[in-house]
N, C-alpha and C. Protein backbone atom coordinates (compact mmCIF):
# COMPACT_ATOMS: atom_id res chain seq x y z
N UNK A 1 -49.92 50.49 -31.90
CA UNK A 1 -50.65 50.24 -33.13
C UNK A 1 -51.48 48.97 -33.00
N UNK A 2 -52.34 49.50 -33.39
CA UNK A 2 -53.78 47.68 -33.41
C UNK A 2 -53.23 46.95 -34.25
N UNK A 3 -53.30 45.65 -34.25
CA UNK A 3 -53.44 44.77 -35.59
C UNK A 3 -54.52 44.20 -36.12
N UNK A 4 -54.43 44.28 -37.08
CA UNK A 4 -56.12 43.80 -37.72
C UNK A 4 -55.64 42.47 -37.51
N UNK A 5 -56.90 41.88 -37.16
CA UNK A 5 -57.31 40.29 -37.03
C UNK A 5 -56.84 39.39 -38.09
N UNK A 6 -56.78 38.43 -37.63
CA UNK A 6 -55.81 37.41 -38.93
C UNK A 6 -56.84 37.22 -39.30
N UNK A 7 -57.92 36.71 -38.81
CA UNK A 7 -59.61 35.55 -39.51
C UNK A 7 -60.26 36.81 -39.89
N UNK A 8 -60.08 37.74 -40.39
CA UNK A 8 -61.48 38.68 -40.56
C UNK A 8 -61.75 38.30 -42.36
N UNK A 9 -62.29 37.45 -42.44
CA UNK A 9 -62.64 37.27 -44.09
C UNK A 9 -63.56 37.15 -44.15
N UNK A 10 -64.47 37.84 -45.44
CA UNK A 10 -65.90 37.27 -45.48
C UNK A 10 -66.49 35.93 -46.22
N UNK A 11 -67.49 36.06 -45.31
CA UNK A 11 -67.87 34.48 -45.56
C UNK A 11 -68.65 34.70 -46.60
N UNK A 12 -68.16 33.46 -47.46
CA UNK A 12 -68.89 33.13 -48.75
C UNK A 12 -70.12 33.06 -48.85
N UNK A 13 -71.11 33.29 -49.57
CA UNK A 13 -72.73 32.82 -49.61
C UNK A 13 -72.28 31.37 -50.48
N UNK A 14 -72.59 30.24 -49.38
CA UNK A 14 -73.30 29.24 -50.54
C UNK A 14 -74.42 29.84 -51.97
N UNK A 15 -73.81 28.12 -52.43
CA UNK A 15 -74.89 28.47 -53.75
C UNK A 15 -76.02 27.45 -53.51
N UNK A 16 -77.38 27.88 -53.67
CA UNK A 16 -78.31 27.05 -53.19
C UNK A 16 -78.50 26.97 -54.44
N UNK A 17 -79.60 25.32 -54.56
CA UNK A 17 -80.06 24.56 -55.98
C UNK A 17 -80.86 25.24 -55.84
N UNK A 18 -81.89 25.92 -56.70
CA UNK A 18 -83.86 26.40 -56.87
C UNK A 18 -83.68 26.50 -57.93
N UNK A 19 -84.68 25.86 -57.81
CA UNK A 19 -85.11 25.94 -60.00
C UNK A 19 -86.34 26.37 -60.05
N UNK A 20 -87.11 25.97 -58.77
CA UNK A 20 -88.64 27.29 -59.19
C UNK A 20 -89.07 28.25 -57.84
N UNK A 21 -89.30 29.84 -58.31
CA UNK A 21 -89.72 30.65 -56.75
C UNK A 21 -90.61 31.80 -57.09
N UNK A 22 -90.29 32.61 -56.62
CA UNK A 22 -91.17 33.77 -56.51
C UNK A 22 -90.94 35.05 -56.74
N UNK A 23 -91.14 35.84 -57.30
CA UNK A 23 -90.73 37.22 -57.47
C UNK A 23 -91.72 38.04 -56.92
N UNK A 24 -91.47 39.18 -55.78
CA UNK A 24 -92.49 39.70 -55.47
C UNK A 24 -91.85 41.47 -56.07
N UNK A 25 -92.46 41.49 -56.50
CA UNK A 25 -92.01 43.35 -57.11
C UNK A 25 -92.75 44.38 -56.28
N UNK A 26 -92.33 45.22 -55.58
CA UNK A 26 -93.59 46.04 -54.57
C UNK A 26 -93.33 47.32 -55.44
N UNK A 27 -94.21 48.06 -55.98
CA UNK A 27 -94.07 49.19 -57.01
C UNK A 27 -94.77 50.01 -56.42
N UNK A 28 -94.31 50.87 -55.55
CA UNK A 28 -94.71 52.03 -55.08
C UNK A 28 -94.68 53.20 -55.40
N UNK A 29 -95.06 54.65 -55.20
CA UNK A 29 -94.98 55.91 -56.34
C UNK A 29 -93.76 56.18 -56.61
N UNK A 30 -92.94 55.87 -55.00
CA UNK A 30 -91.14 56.45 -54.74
C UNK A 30 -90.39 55.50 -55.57
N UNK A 31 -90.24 54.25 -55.56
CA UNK A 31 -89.70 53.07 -55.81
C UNK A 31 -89.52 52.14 -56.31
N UNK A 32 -89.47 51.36 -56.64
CA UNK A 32 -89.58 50.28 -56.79
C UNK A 32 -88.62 48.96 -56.51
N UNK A 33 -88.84 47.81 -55.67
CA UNK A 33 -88.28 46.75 -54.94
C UNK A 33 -88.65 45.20 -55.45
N UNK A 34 -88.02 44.47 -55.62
CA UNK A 34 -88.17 43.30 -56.43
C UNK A 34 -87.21 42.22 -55.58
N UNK A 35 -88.21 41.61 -55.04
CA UNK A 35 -87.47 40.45 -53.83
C UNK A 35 -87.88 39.18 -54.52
N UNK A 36 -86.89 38.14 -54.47
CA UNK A 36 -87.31 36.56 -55.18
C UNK A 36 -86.51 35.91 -54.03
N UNK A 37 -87.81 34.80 -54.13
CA UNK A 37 -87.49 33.91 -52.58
C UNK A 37 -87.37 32.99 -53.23
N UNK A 38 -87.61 31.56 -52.84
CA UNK A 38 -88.28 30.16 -53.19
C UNK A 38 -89.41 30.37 -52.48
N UNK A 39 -89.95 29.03 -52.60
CA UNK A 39 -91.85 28.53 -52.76
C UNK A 39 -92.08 28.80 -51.49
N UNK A 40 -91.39 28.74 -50.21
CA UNK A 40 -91.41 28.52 -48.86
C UNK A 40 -91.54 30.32 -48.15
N UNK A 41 -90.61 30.62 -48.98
CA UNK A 41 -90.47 32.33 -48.61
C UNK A 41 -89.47 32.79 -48.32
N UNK A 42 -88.02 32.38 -48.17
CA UNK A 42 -87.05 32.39 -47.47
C UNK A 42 -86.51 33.51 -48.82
N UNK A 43 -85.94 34.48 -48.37
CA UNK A 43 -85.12 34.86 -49.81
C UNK A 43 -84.02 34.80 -50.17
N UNK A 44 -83.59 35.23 -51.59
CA UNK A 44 -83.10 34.43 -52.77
C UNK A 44 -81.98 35.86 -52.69
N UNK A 45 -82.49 36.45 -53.32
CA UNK A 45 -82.27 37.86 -53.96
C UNK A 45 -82.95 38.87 -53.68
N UNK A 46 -82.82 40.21 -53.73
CA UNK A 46 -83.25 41.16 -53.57
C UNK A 46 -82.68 42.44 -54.18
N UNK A 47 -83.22 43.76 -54.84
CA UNK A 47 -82.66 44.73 -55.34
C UNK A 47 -83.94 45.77 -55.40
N UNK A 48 -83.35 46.91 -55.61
CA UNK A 48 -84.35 48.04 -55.74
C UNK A 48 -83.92 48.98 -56.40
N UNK A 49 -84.69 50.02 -56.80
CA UNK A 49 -84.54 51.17 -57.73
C UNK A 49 -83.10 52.00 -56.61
N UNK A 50 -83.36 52.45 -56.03
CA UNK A 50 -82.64 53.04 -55.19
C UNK A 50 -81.11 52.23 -54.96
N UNK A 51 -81.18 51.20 -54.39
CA UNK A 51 -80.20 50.39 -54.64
C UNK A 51 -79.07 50.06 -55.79
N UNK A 52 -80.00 50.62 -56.95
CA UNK A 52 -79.10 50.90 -58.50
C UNK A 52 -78.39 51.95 -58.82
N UNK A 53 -78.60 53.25 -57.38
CA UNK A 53 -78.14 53.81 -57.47
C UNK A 53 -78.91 55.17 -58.08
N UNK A 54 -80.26 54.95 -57.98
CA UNK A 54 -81.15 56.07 -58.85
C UNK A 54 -81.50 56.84 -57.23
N UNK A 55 -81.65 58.29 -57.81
CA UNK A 55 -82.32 59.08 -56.36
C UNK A 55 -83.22 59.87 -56.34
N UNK A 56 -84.01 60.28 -55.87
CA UNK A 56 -85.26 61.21 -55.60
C UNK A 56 -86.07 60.22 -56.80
N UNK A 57 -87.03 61.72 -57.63
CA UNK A 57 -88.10 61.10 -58.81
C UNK A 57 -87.40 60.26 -59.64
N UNK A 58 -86.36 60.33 -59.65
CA UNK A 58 -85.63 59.14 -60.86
C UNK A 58 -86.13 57.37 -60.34
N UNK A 59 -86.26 56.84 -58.91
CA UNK A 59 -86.55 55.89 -58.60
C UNK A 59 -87.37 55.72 -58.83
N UNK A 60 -88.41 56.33 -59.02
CA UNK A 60 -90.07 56.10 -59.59
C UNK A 60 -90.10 55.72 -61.06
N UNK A 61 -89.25 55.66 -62.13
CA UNK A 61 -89.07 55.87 -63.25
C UNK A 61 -88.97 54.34 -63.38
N UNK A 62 -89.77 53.48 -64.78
CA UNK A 62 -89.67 52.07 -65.34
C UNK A 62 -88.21 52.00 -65.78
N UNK A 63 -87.36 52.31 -66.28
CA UNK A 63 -86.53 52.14 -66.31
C UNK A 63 -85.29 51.92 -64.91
N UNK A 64 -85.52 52.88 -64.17
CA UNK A 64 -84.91 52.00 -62.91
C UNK A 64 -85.44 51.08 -62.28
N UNK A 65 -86.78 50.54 -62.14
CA UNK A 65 -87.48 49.36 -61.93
C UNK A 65 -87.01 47.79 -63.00
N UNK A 66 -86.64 48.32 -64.26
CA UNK A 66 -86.24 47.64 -65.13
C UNK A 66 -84.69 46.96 -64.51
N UNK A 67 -83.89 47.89 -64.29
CA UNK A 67 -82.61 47.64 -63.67
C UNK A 67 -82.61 46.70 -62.50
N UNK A 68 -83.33 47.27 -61.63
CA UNK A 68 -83.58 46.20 -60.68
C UNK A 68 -83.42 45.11 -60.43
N UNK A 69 -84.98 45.02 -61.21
CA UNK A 69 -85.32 43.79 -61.82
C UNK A 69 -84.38 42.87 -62.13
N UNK A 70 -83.28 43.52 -63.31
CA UNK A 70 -82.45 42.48 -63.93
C UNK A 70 -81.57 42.43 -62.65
N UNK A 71 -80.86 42.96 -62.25
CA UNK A 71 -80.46 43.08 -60.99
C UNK A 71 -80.61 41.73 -60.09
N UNK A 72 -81.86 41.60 -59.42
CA UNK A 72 -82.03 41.04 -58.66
C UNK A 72 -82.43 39.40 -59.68
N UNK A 73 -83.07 39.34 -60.51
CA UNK A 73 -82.88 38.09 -61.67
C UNK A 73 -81.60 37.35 -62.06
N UNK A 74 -80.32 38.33 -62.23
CA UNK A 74 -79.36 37.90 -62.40
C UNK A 74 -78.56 37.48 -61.15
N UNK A 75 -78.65 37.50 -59.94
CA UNK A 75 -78.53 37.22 -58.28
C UNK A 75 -79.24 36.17 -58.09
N UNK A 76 -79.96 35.97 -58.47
CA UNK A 76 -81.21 34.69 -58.63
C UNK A 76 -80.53 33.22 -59.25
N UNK A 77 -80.62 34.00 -60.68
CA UNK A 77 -80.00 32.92 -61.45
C UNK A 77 -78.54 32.01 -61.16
N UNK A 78 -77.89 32.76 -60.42
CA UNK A 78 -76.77 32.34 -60.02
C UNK A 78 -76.93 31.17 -58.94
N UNK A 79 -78.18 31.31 -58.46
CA UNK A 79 -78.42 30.14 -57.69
C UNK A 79 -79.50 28.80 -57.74
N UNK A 80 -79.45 29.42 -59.35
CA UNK A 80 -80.13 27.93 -59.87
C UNK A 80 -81.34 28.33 -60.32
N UNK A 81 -82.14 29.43 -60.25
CA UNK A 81 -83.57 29.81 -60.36
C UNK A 81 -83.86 29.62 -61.93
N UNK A 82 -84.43 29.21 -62.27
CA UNK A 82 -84.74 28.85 -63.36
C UNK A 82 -86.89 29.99 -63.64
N UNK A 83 -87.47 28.93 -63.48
CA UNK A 83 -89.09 29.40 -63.46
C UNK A 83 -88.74 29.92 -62.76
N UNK A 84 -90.32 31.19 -62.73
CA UNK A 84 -90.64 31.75 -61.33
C UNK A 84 -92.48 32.21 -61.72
N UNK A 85 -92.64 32.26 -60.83
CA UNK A 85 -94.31 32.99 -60.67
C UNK A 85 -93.99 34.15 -60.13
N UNK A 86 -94.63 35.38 -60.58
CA UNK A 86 -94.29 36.93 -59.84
C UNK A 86 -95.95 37.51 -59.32
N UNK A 87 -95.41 38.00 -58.24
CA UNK A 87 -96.75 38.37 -57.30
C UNK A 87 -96.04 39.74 -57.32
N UNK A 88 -97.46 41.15 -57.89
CA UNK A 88 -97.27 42.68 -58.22
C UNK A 88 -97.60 43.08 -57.56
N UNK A 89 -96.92 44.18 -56.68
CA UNK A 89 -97.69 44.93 -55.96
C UNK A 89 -97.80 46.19 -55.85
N UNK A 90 -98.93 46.71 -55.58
CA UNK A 90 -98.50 48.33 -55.61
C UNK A 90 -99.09 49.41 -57.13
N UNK A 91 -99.58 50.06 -56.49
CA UNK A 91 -99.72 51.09 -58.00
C UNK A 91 -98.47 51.59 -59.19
N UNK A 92 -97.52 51.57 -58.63
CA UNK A 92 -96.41 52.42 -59.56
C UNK A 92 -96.17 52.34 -60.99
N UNK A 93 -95.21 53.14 -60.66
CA UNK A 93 -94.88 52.90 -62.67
C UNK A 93 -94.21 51.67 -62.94
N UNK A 94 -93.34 50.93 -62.17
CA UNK A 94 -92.58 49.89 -62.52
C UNK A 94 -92.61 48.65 -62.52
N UNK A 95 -94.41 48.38 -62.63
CA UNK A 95 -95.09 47.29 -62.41
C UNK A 95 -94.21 46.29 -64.19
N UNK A 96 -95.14 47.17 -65.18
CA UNK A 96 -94.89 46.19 -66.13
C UNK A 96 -93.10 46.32 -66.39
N UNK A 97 -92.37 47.43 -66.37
CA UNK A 97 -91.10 47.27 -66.68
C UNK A 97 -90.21 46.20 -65.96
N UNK A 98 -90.92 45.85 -64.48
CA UNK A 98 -89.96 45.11 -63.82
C UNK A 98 -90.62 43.71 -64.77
N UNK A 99 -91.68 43.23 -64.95
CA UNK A 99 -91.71 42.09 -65.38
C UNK A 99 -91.04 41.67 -67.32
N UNK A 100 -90.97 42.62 -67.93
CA UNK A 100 -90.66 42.53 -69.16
C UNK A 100 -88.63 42.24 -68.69
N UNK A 101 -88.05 42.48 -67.63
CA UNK A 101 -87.11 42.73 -67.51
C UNK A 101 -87.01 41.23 -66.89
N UNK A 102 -87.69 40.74 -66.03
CA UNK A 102 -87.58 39.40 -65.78
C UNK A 102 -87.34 38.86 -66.51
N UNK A 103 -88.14 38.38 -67.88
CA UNK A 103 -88.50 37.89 -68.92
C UNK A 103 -87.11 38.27 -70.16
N UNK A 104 -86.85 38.89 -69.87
CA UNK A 104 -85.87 39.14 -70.79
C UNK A 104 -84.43 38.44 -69.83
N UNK A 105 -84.67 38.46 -68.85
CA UNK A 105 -82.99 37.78 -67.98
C UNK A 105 -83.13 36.81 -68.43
N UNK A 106 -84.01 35.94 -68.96
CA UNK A 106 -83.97 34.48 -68.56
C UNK A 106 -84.75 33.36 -67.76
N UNK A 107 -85.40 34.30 -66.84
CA UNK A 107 -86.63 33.90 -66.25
C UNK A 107 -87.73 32.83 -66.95
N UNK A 108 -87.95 31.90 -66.81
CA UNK A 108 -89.61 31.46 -67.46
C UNK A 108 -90.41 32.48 -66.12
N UNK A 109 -91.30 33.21 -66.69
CA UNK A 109 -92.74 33.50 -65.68
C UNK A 109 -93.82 32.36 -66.04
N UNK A 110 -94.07 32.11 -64.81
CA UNK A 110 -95.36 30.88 -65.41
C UNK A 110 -97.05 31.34 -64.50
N UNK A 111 -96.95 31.92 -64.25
CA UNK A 111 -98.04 33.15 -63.43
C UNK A 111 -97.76 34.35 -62.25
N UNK A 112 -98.41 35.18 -62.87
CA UNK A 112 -98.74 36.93 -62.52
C UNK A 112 -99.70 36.47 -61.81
N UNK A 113 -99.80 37.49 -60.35
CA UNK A 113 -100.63 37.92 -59.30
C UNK A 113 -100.02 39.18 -58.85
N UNK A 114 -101.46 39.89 -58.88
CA UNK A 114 -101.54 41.29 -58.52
C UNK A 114 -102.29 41.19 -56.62
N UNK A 115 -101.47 41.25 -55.94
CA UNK A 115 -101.73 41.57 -54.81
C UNK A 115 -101.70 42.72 -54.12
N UNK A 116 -102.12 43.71 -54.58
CA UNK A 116 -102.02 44.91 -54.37
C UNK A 116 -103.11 45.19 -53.14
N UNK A 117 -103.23 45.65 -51.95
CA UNK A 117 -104.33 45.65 -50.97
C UNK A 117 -105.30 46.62 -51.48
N UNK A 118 -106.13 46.13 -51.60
CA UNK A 118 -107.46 47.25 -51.58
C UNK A 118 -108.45 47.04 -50.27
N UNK A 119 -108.41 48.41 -49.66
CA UNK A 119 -109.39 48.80 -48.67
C UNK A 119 -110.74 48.15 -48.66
N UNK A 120 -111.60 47.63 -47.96
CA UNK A 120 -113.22 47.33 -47.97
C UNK A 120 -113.53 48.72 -47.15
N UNK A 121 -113.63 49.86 -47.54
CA UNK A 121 -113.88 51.25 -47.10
C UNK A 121 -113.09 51.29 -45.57
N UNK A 122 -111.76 51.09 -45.91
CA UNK A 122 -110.97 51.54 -44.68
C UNK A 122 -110.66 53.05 -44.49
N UNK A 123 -108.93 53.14 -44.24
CA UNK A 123 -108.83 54.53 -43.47
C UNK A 123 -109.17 55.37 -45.19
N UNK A 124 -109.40 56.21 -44.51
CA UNK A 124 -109.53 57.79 -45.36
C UNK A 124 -108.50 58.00 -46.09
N UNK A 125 -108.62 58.27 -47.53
CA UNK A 125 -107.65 58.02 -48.75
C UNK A 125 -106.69 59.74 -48.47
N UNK A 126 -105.41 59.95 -48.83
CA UNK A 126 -105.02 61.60 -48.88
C UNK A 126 -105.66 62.48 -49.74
N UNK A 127 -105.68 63.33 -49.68
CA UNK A 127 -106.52 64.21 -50.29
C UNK A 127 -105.97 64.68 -51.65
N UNK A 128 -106.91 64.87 -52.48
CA UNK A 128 -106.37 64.60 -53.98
C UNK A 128 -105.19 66.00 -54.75
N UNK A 129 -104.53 65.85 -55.43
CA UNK A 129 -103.36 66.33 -55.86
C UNK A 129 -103.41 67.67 -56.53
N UNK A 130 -103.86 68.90 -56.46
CA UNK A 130 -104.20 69.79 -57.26
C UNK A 130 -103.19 70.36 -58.07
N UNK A 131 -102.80 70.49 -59.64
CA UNK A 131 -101.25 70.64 -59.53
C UNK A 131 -101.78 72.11 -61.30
């Protein structure tokens, strides 16, 4: 018979001080993902629609973007985050739900940026949806 290891314990996450960072929300058609770093970039927290436990079209839905959100805000807060500035990305539905959900954790937002990439006539868009 094996014996399990005496030291196998997991290691604690320190609690880091931040009182101001970043929320980047990437809102894609499938998804939606909401990462908060500090000012530098290093991250904080992280959560996603999927991650909450939502699957297929349900992850696309503001309300699991909403979850997230609080999700990954309340992981945040635990380590001091106070402000944040949120950078949006992405077309999806869970653009504004993830930020009303910030805002409601506790968050100060003190500026929105939409960084969403737009093409200067790059690759060739998919071909449109006939339904």
């Amino acid at each position: 018979m094996a014996k399990q290891a005496a030291g196998t314990r997991v290691k604690r996450r320190e609690r880091k001080n931040i009182s101001t960072g970043v929320v980047h929300v990437n809102a894609s058609f499938n998804n939606t993902m909401v990462t908060v770093s500090d000012e530098q970039g290093n991250t904080i927290s992280w959560s996603s629609a999927g991650g909450m436990g939502f699957k297929g079209s349900r992850k696309s839905t503001p309300y699991a973007a909403q979850l997230a959100a609080e999700d990954a805000a309340k992981k945040a807060m635990d380590h001091g985050l106070q402000t944040v500035s949120v950078e949006v990305r992405g077309p999806g539905s869970g653009r504004e739900s993830a930020l009303r959900a910030l805002q409601s954790a506790g968050l100060t937002v003190t500026v929105i940026h939409d960084v969403t990439p737009i093409p200067h006539n790059g690759c060739r868009p998919r071909k449109r949806r006939r339904v």
